[in-house]
N, C-alpha and C. Protein backbone atom coordinates (compact mmCIF):
# COMPACT_ATOMS: atom_id res chain seq x y z
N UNK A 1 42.66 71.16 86.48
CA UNK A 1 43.41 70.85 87.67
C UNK A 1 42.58 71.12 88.92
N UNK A 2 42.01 72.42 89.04
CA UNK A 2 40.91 72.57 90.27
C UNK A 2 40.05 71.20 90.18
N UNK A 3 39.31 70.70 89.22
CA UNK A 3 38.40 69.73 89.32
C UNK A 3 39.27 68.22 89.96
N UNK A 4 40.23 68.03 89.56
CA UNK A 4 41.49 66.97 90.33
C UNK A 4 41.20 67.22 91.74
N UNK A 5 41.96 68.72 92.22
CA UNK A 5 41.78 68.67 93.64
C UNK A 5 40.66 68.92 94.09
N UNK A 6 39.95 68.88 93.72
CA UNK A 6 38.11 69.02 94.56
C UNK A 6 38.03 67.80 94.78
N UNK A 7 37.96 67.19 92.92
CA UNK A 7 37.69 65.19 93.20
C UNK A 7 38.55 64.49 95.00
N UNK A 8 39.80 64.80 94.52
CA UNK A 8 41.05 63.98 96.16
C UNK A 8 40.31 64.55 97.19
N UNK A 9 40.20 66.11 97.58
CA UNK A 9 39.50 66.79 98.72
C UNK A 9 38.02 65.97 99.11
N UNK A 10 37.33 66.08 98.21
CA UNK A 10 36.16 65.23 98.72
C UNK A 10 36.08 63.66 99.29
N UNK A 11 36.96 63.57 98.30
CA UNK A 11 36.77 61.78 98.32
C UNK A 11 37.92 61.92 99.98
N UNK A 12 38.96 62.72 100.18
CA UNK A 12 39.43 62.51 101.61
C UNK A 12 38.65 62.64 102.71
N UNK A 13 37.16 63.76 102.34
CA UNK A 13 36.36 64.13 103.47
C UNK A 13 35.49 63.36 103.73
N UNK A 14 35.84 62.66 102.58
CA UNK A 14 34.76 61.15 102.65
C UNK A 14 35.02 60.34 103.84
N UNK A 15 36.39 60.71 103.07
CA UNK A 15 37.06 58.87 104.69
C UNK A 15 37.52 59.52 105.29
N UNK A 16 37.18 60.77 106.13
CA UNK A 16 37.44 61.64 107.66
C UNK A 16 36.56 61.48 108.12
N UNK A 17 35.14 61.58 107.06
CA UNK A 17 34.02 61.78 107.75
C UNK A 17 33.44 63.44 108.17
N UNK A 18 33.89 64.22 106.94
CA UNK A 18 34.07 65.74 107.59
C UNK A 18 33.27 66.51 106.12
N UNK A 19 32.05 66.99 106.37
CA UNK A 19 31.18 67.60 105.53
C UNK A 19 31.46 69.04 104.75
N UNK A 20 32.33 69.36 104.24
CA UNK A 20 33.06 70.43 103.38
C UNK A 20 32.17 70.82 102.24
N UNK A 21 31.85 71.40 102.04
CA UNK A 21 31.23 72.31 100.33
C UNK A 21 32.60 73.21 100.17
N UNK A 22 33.24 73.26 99.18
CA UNK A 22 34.60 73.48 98.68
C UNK A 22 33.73 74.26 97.26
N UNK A 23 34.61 75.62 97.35
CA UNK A 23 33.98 76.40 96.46
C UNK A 23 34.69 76.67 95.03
N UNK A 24 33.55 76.90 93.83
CA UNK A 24 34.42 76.86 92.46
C UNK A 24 34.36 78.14 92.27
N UNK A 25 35.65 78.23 91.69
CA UNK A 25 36.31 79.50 91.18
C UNK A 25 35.68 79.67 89.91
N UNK A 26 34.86 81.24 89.77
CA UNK A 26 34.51 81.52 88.23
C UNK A 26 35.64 82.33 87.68
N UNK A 27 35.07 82.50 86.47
CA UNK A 27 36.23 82.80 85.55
C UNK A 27 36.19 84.35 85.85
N UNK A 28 35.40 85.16 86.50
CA UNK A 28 35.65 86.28 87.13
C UNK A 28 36.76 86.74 88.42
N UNK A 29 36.44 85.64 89.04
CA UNK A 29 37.12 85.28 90.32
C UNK A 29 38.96 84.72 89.76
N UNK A 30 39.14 83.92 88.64
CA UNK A 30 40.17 83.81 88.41
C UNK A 30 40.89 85.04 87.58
N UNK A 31 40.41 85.36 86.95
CA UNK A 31 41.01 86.56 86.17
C UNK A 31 41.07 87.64 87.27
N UNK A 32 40.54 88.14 88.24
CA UNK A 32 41.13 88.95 89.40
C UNK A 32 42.66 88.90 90.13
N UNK A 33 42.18 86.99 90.05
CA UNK A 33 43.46 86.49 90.80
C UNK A 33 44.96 86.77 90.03
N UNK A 34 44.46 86.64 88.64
CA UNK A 34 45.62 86.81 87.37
C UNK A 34 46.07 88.14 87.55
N UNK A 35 45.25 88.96 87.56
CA UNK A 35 45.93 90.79 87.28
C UNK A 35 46.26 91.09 89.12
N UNK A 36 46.02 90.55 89.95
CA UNK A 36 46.38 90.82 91.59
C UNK A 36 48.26 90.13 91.47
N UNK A 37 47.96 88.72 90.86
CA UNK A 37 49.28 88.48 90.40
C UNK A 37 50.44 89.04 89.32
N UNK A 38 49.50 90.04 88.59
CA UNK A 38 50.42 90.41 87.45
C UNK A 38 51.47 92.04 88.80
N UNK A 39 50.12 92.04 89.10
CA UNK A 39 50.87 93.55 90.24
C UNK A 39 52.13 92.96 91.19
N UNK A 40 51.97 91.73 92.00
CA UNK A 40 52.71 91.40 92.71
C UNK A 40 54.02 91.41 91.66
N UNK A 41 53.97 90.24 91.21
CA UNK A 41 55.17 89.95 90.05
C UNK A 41 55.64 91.05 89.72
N UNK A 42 55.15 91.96 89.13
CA UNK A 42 55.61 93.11 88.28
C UNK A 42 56.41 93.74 89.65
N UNK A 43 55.62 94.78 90.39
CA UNK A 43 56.37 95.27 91.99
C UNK A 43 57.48 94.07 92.66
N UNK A 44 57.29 93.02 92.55
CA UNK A 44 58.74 92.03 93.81
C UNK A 44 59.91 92.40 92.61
N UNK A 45 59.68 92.32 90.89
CA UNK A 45 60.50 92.12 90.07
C UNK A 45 61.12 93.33 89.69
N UNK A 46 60.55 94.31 90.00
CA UNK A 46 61.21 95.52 89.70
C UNK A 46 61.99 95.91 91.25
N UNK A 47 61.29 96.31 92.21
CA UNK A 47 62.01 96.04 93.45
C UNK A 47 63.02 95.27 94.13
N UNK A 48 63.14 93.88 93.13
CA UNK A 48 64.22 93.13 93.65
C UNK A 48 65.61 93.63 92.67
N UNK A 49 65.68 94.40 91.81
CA UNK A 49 66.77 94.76 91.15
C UNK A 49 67.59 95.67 92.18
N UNK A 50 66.89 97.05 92.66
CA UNK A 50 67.64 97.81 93.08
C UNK A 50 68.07 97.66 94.54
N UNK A 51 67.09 96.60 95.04
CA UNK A 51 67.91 96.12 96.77
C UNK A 51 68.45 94.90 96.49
N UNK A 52 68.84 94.45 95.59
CA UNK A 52 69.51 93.00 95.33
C UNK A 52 68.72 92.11 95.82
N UNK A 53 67.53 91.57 96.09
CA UNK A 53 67.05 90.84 97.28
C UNK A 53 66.40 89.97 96.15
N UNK A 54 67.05 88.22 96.62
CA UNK A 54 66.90 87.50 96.06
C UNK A 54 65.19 86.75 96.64
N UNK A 55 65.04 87.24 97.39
CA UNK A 55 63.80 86.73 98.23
C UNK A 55 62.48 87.49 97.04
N UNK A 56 62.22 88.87 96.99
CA UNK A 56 61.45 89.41 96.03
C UNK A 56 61.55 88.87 95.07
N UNK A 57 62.39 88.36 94.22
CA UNK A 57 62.98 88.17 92.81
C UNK A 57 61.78 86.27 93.17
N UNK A 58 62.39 86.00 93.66
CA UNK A 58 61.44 84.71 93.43
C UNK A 58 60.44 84.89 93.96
N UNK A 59 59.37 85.54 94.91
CA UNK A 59 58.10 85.63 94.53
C UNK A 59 57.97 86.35 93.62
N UNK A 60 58.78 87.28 92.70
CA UNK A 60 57.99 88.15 91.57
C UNK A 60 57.92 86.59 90.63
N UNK A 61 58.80 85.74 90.65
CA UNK A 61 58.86 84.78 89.82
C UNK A 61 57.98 83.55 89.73
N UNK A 62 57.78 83.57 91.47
CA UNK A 62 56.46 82.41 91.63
C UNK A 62 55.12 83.17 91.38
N UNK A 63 55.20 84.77 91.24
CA UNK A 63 53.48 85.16 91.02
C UNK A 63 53.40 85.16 89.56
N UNK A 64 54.61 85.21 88.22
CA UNK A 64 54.92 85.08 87.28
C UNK A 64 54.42 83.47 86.71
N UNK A 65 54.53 82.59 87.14
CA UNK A 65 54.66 81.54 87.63
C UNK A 65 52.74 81.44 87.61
N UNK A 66 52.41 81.82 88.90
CA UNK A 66 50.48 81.69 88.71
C UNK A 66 49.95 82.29 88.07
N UNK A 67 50.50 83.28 86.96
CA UNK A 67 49.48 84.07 86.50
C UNK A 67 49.69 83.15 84.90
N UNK A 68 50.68 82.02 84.68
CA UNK A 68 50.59 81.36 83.51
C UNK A 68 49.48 79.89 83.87
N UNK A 69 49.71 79.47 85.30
CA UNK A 69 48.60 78.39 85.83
C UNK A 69 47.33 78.75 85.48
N UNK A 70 47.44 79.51 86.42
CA UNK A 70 45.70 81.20 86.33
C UNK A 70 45.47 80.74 84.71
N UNK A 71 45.84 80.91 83.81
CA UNK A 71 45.35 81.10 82.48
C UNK A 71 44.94 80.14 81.98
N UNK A 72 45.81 78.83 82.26
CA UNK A 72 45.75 77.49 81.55
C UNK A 72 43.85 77.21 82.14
N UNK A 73 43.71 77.46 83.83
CA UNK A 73 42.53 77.07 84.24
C UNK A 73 41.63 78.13 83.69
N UNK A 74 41.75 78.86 83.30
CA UNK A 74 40.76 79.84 83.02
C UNK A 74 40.27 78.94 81.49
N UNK A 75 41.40 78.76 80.56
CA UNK A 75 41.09 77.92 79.17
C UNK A 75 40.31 76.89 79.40
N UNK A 76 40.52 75.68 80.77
CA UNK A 76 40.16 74.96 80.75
C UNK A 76 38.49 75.20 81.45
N UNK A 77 38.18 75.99 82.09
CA UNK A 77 36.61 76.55 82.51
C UNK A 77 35.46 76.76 81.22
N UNK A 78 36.72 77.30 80.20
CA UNK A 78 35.78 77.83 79.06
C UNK A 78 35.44 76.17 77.95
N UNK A 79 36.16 75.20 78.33
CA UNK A 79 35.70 73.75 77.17
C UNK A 79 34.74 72.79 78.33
């Protein structure tokens, strides 16, 4: 999926006319991103129980959410 949006990003900077180097994520750099997300998720999801707050509860759910994306791209780095 990163390689999708690099391909659209470039080919748009093409027809702007706007010189971008757009940087790739290693599989070090993504697996950071995965366990930074496992903390968020874990803290909004436990925190949103005891103040009722439906706002925490769905970012614990959208960082729940990237840390299954996070993985799929990490699989796909390694073929």
């Amino acid at each position: 999926m990163i390689k999708k949006v690099h391909y659209s990003l470039n080919k748009f900077n093409q027809k702007m006319g706007i010189s971008v180097t757009l940087p790739v994520p290693t599989k070090r750099s993504l697996k950071r991103s995965q366990y930074a997300n496992g903390l968020i998720a874990t803290g909004c999801l436990v925190l949103s129980v005891p103040f009722s707050s439906k706002l925490l509860l769905g970012i614990g759910v959208l960082s729940a959410a990237s840390i299954v994306v996070t993985q799929m791209e990490i699989k796909a780095l390694d073929e």
